[in-house]
PDB file of N, CA and C in Angstrom:
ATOM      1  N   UNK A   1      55.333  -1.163 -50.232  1.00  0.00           N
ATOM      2  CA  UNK A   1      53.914  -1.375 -50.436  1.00  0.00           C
ATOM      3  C   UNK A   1      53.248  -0.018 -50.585  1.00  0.00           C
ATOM      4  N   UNK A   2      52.471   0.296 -51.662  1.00  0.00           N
ATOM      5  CA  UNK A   2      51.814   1.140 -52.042  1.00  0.00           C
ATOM      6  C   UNK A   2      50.584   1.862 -50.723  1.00  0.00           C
ATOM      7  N   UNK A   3      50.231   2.731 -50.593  1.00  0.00           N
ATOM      8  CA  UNK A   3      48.798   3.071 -49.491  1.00  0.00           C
ATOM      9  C   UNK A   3      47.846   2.572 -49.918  1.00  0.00           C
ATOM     10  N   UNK A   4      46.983   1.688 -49.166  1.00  0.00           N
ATOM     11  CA  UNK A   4      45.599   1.363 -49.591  1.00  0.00           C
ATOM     12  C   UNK A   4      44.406   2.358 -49.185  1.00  0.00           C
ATOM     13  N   UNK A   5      43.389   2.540 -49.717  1.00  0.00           N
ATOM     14  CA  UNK A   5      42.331   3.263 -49.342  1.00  0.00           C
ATOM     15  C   UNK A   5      41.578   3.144 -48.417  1.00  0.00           C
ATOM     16  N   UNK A   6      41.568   1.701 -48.094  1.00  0.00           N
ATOM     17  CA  UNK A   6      40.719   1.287 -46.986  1.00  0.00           C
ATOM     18  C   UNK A   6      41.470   0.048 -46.521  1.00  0.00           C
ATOM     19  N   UNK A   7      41.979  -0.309 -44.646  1.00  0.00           N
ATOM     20  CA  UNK A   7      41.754  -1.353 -44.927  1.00  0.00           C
ATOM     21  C   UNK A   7      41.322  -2.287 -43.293  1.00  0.00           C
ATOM     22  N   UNK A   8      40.981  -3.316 -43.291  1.00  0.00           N
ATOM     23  CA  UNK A   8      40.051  -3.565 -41.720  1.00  0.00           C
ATOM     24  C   UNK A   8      40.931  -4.650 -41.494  1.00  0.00           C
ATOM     25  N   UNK A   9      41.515  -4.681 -39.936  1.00  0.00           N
ATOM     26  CA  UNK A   9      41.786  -6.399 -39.324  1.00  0.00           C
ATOM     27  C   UNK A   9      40.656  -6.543 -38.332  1.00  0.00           C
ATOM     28  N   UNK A  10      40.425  -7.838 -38.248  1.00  0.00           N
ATOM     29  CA  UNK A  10      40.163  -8.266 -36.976  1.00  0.00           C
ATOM     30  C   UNK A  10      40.341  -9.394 -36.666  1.00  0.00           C
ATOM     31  N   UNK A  11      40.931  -9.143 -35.322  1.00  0.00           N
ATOM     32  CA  UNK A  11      41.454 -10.148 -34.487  1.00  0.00           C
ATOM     33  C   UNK A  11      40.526 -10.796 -33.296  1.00  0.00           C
ATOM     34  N   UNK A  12      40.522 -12.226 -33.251  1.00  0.00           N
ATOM     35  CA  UNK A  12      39.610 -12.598 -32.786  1.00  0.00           C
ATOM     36  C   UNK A  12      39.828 -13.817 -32.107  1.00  0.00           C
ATOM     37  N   UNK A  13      39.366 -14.069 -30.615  1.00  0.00           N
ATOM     38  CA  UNK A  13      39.950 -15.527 -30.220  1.00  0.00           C
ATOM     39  C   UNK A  13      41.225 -15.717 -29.513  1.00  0.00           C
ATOM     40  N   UNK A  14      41.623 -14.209 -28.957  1.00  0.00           N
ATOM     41  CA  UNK A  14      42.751 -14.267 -28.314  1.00  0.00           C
ATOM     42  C   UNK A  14      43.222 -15.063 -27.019  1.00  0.00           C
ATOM     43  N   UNK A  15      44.431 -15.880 -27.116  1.00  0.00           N
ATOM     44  CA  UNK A  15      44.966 -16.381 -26.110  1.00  0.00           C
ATOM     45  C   UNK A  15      45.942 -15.841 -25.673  1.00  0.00           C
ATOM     46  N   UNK A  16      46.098 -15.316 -24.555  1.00  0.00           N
ATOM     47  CA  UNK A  16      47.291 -14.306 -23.565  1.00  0.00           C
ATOM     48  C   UNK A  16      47.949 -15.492 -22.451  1.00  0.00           C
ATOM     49  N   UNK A  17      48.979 -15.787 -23.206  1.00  0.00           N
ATOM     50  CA  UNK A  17      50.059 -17.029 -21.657  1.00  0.00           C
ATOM     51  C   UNK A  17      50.839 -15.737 -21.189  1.00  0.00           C
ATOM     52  N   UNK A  18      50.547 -15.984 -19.555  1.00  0.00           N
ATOM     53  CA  UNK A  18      50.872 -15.214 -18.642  1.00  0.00           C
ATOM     54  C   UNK A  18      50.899 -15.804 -17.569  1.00  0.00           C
ATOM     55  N   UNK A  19      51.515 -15.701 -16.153  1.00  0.00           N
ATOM     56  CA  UNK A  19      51.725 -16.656 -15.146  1.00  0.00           C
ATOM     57  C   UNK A  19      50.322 -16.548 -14.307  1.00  0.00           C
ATOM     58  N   UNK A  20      49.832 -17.215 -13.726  1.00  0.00           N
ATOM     59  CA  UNK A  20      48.780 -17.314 -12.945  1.00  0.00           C
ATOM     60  C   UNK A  20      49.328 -16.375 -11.882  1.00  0.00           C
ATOM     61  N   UNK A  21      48.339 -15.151 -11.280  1.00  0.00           N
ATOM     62  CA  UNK A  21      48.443 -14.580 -10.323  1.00  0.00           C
ATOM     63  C   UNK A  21      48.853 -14.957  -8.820  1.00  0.00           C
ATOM     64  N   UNK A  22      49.082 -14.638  -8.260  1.00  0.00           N
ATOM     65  CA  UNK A  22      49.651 -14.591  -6.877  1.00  0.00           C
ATOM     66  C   UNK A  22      50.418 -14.018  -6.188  1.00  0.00           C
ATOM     67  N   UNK A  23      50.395 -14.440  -4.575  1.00  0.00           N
ATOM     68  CA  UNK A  23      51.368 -13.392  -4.054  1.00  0.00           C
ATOM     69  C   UNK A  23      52.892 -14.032  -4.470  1.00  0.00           C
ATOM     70  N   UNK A  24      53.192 -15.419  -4.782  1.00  0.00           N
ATOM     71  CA  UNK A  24      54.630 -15.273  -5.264  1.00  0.00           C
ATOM     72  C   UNK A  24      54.647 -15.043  -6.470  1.00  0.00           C
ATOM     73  N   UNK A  25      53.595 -14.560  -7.362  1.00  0.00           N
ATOM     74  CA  UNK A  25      54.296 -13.967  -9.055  1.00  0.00           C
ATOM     75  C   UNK A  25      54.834 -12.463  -9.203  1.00  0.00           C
ATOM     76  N   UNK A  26      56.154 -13.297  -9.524  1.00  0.00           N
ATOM     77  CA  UNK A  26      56.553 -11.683 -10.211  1.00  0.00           C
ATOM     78  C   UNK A  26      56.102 -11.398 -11.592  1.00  0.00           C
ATOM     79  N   UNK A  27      55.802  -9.857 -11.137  1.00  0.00           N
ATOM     80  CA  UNK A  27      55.067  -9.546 -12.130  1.00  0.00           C
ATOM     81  C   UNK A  27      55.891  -9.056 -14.080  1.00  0.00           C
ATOM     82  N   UNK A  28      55.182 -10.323 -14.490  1.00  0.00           N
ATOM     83  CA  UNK A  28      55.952 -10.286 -16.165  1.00  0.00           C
ATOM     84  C   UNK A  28      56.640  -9.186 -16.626  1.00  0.00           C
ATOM     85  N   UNK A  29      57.314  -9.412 -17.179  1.00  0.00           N
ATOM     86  CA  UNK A  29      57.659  -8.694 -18.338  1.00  0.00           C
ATOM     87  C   UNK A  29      57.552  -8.665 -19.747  1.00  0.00           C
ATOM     88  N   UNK A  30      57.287  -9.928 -20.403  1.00  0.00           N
ATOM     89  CA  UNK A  30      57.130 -10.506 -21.103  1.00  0.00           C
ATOM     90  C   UNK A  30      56.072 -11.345 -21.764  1.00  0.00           C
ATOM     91  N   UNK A  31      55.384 -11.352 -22.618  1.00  0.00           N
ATOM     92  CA  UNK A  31      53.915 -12.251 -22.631  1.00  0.00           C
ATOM     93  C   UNK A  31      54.095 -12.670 -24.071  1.00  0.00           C
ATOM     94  N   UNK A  32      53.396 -13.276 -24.585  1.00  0.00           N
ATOM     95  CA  UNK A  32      53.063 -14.256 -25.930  1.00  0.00           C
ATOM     96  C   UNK A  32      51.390 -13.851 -25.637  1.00  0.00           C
ATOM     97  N   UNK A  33      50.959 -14.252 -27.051  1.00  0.00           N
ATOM     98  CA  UNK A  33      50.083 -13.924 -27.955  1.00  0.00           C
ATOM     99  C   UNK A  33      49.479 -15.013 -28.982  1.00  0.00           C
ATOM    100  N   UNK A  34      48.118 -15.524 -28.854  1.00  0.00           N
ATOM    101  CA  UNK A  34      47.800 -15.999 -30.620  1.00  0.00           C
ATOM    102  C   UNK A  34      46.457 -15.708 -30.684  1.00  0.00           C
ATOM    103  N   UNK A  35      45.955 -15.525 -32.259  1.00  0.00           N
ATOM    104  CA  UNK A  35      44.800 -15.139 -32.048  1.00  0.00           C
ATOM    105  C   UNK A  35      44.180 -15.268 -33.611  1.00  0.00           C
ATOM    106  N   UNK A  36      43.342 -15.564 -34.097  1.00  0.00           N
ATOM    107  CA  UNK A  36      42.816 -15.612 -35.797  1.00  0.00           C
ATOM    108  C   UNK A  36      42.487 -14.282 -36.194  1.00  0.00           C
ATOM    109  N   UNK A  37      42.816 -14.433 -37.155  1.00  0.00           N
ATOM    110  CA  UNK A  37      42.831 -12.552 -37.676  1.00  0.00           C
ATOM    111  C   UNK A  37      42.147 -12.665 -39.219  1.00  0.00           C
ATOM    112  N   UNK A  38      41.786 -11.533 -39.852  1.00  0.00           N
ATOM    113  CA  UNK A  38      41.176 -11.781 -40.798  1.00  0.00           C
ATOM    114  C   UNK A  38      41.456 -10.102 -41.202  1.00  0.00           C
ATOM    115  N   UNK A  39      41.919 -10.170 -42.353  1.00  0.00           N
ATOM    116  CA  UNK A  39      42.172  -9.189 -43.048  1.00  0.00           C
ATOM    117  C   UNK A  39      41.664  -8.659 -44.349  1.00  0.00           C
ATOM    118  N   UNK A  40      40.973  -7.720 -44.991  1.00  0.00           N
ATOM    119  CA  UNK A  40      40.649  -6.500 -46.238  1.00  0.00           C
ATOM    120  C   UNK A  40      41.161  -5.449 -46.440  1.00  0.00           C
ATOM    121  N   UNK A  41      41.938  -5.928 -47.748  1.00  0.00           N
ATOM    122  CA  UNK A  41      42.637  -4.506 -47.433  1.00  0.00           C
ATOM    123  C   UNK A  41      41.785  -3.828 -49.307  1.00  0.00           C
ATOM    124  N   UNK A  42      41.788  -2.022 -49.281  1.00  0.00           N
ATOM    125  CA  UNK A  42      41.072  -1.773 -50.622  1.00  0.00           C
ATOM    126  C   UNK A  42      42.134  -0.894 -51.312  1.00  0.00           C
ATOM    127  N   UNK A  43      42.159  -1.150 -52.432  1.00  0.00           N
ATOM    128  CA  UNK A  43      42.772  -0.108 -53.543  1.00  0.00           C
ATOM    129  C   UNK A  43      42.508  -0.012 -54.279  1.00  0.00           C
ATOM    130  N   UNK A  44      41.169   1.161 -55.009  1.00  0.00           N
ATOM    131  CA  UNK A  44      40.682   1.242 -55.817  1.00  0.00           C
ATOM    132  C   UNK A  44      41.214   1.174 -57.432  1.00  0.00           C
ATOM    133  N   UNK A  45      42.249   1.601 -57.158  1.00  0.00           N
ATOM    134  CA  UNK A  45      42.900   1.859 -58.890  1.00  0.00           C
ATOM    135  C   UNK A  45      44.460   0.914 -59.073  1.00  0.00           C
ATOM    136  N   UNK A  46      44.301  -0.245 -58.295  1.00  0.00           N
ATOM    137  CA  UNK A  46      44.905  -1.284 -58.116  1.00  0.00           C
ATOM    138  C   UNK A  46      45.167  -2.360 -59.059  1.00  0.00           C
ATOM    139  N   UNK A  47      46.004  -2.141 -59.728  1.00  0.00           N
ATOM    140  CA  UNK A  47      46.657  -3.513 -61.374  1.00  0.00           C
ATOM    141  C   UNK A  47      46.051  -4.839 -60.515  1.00  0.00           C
ATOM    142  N   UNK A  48      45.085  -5.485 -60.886  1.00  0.00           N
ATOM    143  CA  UNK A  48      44.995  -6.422 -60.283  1.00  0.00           C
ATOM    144  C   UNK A  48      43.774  -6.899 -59.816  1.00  0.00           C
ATOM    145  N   UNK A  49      42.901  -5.324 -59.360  1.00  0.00           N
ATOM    146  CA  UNK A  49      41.929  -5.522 -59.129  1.00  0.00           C
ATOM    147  C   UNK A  49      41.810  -4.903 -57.550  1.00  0.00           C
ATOM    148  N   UNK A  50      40.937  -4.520 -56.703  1.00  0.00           N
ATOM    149  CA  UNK A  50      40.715  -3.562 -56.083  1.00  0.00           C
ATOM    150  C   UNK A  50      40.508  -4.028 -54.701  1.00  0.00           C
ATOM    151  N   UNK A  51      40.731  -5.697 -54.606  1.00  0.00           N
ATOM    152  CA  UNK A  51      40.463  -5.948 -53.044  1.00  0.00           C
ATOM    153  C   UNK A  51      41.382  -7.015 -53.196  1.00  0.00           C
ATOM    154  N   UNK A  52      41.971  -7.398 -51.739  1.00  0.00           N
ATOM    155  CA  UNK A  52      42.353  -8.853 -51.196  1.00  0.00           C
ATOM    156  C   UNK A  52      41.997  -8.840 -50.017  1.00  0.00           C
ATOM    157  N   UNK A  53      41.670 -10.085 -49.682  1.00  0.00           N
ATOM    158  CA  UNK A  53      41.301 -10.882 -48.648  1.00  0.00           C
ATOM    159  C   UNK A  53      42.256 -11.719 -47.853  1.00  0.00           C
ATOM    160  N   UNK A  54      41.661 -12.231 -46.651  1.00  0.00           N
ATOM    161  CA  UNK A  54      43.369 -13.167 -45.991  1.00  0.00           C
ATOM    162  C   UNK A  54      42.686 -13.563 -44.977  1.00  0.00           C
ATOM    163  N   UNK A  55      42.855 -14.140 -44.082  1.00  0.00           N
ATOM    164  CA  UNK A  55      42.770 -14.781 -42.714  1.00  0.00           C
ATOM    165  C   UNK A  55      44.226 -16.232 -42.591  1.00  0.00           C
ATOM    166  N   UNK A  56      44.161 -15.992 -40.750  1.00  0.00           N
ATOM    167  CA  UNK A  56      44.751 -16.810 -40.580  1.00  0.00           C
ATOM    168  C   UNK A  56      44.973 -16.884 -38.851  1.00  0.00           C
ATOM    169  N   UNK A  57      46.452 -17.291 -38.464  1.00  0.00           N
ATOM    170  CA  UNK A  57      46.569 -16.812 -37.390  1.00  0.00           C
ATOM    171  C   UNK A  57      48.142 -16.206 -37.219  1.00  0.00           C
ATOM    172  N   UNK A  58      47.710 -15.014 -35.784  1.00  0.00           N
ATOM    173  CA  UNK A  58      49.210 -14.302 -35.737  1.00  0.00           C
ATOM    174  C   UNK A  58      49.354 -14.422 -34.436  1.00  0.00           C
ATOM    175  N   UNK A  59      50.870 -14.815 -34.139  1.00  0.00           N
ATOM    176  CA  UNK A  59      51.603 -15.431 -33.612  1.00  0.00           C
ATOM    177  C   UNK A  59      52.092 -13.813 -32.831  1.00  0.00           C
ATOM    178  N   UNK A  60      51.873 -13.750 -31.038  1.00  0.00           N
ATOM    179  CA  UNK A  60      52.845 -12.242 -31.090  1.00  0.00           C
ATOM    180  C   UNK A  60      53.397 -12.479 -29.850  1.00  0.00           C
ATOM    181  N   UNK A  61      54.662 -11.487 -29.606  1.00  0.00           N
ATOM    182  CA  UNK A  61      55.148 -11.539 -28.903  1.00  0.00           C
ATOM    183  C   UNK A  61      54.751 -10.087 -28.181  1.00  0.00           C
ATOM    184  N   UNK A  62      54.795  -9.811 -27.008  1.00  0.00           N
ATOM    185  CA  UNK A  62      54.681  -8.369 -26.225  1.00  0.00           C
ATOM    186  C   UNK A  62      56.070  -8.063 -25.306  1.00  0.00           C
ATOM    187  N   UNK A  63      55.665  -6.855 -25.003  1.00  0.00           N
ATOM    188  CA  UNK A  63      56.498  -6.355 -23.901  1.00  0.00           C
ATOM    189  C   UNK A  63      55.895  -5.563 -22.909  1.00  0.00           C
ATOM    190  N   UNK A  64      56.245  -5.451 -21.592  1.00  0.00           N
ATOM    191  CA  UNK A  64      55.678  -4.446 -20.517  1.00  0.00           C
ATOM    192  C   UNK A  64      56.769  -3.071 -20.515  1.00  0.00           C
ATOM    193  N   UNK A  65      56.183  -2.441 -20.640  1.00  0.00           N
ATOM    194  CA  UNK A  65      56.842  -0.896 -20.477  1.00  0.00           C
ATOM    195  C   UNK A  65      56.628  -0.141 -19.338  1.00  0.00           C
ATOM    196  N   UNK A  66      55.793  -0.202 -18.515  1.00  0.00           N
ATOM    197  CA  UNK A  66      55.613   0.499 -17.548  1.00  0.00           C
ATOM    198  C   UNK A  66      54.250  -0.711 -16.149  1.00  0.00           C
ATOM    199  N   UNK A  67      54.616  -0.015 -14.901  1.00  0.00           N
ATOM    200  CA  UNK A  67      54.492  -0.878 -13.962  1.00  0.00           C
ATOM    201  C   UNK A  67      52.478  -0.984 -14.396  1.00  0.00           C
ATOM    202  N   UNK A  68      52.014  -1.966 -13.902  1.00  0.00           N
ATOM    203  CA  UNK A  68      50.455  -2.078 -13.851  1.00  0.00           C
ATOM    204  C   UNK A  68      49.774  -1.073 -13.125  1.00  0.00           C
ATOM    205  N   UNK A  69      51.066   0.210 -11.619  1.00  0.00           N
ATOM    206  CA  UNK A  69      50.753   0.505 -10.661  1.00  0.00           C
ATOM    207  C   UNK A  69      51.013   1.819 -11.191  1.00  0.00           C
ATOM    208  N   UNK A  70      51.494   1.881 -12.617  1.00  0.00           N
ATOM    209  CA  UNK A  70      51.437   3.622 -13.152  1.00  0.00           C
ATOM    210  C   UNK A  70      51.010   4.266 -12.941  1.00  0.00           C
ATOM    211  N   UNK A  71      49.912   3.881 -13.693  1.00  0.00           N
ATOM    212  CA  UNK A  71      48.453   4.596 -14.223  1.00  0.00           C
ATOM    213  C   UNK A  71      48.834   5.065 -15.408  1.00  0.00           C
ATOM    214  N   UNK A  72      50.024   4.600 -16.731  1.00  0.00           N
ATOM    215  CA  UNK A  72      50.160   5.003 -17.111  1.00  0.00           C
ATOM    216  C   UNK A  72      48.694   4.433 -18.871  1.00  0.00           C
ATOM    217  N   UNK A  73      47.870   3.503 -18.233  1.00  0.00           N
ATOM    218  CA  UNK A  73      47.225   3.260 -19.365  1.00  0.00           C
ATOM    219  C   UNK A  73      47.688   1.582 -19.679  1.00  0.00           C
ATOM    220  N   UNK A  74      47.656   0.961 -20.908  1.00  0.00           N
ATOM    221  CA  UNK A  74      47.524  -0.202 -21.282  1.00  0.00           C
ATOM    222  C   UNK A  74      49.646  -0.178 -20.824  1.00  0.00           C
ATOM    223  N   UNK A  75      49.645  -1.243 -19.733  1.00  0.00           N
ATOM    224  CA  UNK A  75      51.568  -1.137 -20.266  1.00  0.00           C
ATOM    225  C   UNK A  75      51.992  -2.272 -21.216  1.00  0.00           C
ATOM    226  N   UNK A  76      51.249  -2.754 -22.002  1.00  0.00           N
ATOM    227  CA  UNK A  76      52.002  -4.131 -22.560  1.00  0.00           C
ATOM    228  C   UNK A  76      51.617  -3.183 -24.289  1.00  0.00           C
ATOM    229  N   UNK A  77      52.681  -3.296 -25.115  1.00  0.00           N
ATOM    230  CA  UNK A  77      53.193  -2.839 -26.367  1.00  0.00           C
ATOM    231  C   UNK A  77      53.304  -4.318 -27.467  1.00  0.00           C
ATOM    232  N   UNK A  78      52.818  -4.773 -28.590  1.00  0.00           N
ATOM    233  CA  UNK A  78      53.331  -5.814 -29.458  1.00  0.00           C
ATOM    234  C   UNK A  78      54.702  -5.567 -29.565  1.00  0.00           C
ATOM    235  N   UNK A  79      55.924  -6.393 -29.776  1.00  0.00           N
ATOM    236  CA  UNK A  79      57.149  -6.230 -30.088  1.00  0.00           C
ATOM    237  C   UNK A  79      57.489  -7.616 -31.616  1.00  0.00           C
ATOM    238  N   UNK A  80      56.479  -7.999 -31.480  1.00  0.00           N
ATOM    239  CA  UNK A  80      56.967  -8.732 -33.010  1.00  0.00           C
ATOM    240  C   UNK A  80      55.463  -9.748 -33.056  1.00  0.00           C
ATOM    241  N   UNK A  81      55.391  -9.911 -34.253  1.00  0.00           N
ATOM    242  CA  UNK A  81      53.814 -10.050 -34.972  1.00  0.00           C
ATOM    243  C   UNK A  81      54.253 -11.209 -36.202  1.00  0.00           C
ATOM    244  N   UNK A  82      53.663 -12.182 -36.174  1.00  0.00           N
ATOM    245  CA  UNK A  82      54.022 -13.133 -37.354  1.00  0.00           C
ATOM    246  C   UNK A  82      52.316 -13.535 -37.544  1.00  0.00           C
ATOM    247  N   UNK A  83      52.323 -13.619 -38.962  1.00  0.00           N
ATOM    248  CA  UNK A  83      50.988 -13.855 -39.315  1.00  0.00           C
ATOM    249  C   UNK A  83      51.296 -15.109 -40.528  1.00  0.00           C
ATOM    250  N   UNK A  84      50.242 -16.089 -40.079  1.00  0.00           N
ATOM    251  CA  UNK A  84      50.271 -17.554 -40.991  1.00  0.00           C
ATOM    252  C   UNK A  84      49.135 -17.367 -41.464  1.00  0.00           C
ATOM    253  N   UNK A  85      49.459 -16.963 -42.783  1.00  0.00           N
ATOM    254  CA  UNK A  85      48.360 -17.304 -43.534  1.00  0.00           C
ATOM    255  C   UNK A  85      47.468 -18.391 -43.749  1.00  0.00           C
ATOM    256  N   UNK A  86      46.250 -18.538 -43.357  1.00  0.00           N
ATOM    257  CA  UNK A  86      45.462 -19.785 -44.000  1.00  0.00           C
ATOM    258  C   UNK A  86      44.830 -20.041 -45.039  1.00  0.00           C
ATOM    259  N   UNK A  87      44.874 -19.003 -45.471  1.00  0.00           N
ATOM    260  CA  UNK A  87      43.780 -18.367 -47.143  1.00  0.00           C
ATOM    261  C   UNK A  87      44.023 -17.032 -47.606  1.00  0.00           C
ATOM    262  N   UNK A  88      44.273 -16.930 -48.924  1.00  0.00           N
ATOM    263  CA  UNK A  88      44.201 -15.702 -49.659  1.00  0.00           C
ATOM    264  C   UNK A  88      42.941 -15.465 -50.797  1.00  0.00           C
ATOM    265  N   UNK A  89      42.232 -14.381 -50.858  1.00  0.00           N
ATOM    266  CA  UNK A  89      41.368 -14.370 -52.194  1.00  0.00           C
ATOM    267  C   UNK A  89      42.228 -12.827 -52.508  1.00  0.00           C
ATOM    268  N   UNK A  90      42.009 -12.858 -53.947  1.00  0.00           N
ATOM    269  CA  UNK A  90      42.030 -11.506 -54.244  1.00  0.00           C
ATOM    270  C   UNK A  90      42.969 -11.117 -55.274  1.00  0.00           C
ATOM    271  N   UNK A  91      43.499  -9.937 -55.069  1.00  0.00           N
ATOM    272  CA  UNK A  91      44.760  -8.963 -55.551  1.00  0.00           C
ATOM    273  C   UNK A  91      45.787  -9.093 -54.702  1.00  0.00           C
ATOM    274  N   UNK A  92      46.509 -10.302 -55.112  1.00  0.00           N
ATOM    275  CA  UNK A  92      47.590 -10.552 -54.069  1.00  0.00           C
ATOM    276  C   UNK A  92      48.902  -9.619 -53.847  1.00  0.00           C
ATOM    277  N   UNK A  93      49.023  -8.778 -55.368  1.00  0.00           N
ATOM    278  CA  UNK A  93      49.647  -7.704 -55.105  1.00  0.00           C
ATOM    279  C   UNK A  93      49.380  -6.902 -54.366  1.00  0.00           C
ATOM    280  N   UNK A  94      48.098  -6.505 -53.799  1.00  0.00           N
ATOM    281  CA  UNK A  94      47.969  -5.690 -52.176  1.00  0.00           C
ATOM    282  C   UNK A  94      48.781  -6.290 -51.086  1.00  0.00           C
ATOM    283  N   UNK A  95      49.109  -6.733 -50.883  1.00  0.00           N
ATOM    284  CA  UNK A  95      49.852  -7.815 -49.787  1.00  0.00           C
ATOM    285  C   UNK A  95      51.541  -7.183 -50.014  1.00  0.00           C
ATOM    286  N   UNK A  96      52.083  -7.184 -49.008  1.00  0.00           N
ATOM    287  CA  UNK A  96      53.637  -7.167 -48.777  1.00  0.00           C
ATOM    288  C   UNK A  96      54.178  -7.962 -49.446  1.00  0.00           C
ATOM    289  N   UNK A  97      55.166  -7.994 -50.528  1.00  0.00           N
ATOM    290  CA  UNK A  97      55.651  -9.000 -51.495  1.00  0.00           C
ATOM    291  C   UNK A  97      54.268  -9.807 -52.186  1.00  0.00           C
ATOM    292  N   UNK A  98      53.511  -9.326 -52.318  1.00  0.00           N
ATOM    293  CA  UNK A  98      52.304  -9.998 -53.122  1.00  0.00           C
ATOM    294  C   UNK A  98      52.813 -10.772 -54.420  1.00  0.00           C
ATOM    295  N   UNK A  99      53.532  -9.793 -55.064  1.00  0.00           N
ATOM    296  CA  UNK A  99      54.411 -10.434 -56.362  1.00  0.00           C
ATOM    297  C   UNK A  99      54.626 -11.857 -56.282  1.00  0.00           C
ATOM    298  N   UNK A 100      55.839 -12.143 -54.764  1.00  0.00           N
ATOM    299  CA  UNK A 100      56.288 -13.388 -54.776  1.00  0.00           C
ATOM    300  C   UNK A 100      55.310 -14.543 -54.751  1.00  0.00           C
ATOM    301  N   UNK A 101      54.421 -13.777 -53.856  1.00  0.00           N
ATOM    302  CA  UNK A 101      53.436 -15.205 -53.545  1.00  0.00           C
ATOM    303  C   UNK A 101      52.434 -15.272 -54.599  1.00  0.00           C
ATOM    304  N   UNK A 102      52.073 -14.431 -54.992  1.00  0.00           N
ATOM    305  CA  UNK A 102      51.421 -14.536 -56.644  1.00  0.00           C
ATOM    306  C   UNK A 102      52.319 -15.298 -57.626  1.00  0.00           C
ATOM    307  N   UNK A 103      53.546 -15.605 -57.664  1.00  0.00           N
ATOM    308  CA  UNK A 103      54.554 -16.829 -58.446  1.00  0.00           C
ATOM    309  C   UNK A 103      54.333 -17.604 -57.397  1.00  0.00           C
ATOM    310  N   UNK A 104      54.202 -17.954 -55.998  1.00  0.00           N
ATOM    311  CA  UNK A 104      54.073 -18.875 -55.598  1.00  0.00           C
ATOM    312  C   UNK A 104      53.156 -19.652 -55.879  1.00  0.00           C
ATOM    313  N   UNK A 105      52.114 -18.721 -55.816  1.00  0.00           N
ATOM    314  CA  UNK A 105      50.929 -19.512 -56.121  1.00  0.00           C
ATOM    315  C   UNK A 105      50.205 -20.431 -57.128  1.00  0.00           C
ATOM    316  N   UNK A 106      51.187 -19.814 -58.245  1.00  0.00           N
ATOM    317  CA  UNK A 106      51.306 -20.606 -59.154  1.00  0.00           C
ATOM    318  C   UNK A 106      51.811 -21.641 -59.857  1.00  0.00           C
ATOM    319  N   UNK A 107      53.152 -22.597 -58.606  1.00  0.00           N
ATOM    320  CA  UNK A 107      53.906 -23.457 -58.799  1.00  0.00           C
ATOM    321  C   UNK A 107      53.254 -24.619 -58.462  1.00  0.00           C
TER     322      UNK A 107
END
């Protein structure tokens, strides 16, 4: 995928499954993620045309790297990110494999 010039997510509506606190929880390692996201990405001198658009929702998985009792800062890291598209406008060639789904889109 080519560099775009500009481009914005936002994520919005997040749900974090995590065990309810207490003195018998051990403390995670592991967490899940979902949340609606909405994406612009820009490329001015772009075959195609100079913007795409997207929303949907992404699906994530996390990990803990370091104890809550660090201090080392945020300890939970994304470790895998799936995004379902619900809508595309645009220059679908901005998009990761845009190509394909631009023939998709047309079947």
């Amino acid at each position: 995928m080519d560099k775009v010039d500009a481009a914005q997510h936002i994520p919005s509506a997040i749900l974090i499954t995590l065990p309810q606190p207490g003195t018998e929880t051990v403390e995670p390692r592991t967490a899940f993620a979902t949340c609606n996201g909405a994406v612009t990405l820009v490329k001015k001198d772009a075959d195609g045309g100079p913007l795409v658009s997207n929303g949907g929702r992404y699906d994530l998985e996390l990990k803990r790297v370091s104890s809550r009792d660090s201090g080392a800062g945020n300890p939970w890291r994304i470790t895998k990110l799936v995004a379902n598209l619900a809508w595309v406008e645009g220059n679908m060639k901005l998009l990761p494999y845009g190509e394909l789904r631009e023939e998709q889109k047309t079947k």
